[in-house]
C-alpha atoms as a PDB file:
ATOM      1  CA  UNK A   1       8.013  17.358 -10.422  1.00  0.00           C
ATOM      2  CA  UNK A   2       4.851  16.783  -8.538  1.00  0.00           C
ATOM      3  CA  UNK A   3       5.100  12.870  -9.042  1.00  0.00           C
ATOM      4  CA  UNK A   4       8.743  12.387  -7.876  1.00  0.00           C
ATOM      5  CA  UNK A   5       7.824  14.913  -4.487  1.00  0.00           C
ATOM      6  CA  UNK A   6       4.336  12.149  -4.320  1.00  0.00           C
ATOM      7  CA  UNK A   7       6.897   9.206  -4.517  1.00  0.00           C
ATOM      8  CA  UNK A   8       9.234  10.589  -2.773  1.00  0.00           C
ATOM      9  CA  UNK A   9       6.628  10.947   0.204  1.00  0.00           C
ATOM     10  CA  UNK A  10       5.572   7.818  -0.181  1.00  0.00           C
ATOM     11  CA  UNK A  11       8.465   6.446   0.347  1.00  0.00           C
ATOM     12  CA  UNK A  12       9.216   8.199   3.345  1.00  0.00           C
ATOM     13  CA  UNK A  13       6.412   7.229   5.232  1.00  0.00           C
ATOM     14  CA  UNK A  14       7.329   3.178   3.583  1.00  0.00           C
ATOM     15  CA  UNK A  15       4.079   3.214   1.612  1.00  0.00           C
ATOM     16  CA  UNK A  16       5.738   1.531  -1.172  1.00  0.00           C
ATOM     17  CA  UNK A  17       2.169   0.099  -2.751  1.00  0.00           C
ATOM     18  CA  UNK A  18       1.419   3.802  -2.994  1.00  0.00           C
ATOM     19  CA  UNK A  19       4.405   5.134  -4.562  1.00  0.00           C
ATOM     20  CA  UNK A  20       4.475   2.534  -6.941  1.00  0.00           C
ATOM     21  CA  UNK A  21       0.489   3.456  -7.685  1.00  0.00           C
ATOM     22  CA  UNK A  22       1.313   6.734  -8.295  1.00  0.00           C
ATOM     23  CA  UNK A  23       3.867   5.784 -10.778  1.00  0.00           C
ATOM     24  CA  UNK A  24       0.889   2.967 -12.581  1.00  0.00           C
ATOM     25  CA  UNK A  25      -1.044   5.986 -13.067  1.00  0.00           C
ATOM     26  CA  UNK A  26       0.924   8.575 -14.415  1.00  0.00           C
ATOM     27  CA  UNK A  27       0.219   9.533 -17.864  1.00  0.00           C
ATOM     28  CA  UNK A  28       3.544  12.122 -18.037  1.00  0.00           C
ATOM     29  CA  UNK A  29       6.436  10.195 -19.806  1.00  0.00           C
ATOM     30  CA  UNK A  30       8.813  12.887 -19.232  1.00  0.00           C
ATOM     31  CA  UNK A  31       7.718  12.807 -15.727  1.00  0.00           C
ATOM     32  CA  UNK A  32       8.381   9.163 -15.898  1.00  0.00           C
ATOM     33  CA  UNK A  33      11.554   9.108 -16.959  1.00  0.00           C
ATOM     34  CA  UNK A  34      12.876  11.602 -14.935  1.00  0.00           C
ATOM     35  CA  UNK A  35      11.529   9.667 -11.563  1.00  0.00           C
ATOM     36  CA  UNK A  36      12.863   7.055 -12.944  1.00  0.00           C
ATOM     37  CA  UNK A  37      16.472   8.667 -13.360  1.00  0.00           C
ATOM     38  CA  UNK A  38      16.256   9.571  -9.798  1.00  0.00           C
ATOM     39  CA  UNK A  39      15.053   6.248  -8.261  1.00  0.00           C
ATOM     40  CA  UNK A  40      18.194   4.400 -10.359  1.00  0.00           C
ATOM     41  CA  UNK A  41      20.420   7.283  -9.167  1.00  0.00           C
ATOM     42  CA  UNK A  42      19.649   7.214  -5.538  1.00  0.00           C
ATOM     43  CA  UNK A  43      20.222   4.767  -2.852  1.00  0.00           C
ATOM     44  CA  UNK A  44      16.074   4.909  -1.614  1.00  0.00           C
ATOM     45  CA  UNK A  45      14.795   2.441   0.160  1.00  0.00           C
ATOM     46  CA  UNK A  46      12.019   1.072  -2.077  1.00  0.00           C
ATOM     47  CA  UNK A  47      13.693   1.991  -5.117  1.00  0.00           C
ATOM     48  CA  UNK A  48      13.492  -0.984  -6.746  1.00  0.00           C
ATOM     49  CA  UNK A  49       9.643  -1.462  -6.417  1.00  0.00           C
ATOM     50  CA  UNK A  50       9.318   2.154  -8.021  1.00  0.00           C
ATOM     51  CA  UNK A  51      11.839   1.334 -10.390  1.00  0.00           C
ATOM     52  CA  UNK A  52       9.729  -1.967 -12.010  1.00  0.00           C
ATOM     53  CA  UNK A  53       6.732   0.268 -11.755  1.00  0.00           C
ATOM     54  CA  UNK A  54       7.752   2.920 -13.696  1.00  0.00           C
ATOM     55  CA  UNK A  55       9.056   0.798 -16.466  1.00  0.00           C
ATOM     56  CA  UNK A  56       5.686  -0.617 -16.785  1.00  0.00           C
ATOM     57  CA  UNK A  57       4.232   2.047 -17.336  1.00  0.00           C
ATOM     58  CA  UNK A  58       6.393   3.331 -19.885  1.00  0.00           C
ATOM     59  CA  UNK A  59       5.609   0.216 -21.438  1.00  0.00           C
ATOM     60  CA  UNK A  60       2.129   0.679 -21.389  1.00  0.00           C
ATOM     61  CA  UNK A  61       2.384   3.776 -22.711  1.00  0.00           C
ATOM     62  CA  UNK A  62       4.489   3.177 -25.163  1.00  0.00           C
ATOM     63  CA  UNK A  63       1.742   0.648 -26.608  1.00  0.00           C
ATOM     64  CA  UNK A  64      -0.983   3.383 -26.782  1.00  0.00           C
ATOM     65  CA  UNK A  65       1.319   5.102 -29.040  1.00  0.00           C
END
């Protein structure tokens, strides 16, 4: 829950390099998925940049396997 409220902030205050950081750097796949659920979900402003972020990441995570 703590990344989606950190994104969430982000994009509030239209720091959309930093929400999409946050989301780079999360090692939390559930927590991943779940932001990601709620970014696709929601009509956000900045959405999208989270969206391709998150997806990354589960990529790169997904390699480390």
């Amino acid at each position: 829950m703590g990344l989606t409220v950190d994104v969430l902030q982000d994009l509030d205050t239209h720091n959309l390099q930093a929400a999409a950081r946050a989301a780079l750097q999360e090692n939390n796949a559930i927590a991943l998925i779940e932001l990601l659920e709620m970014m696709w979900s929601c009509e956000v402003d900045g959405a999208n940049a989270v969206i391709d972020a998150v997806l990354q990441r589960l990529q790169q995570l997904r390699a480390l396997r």
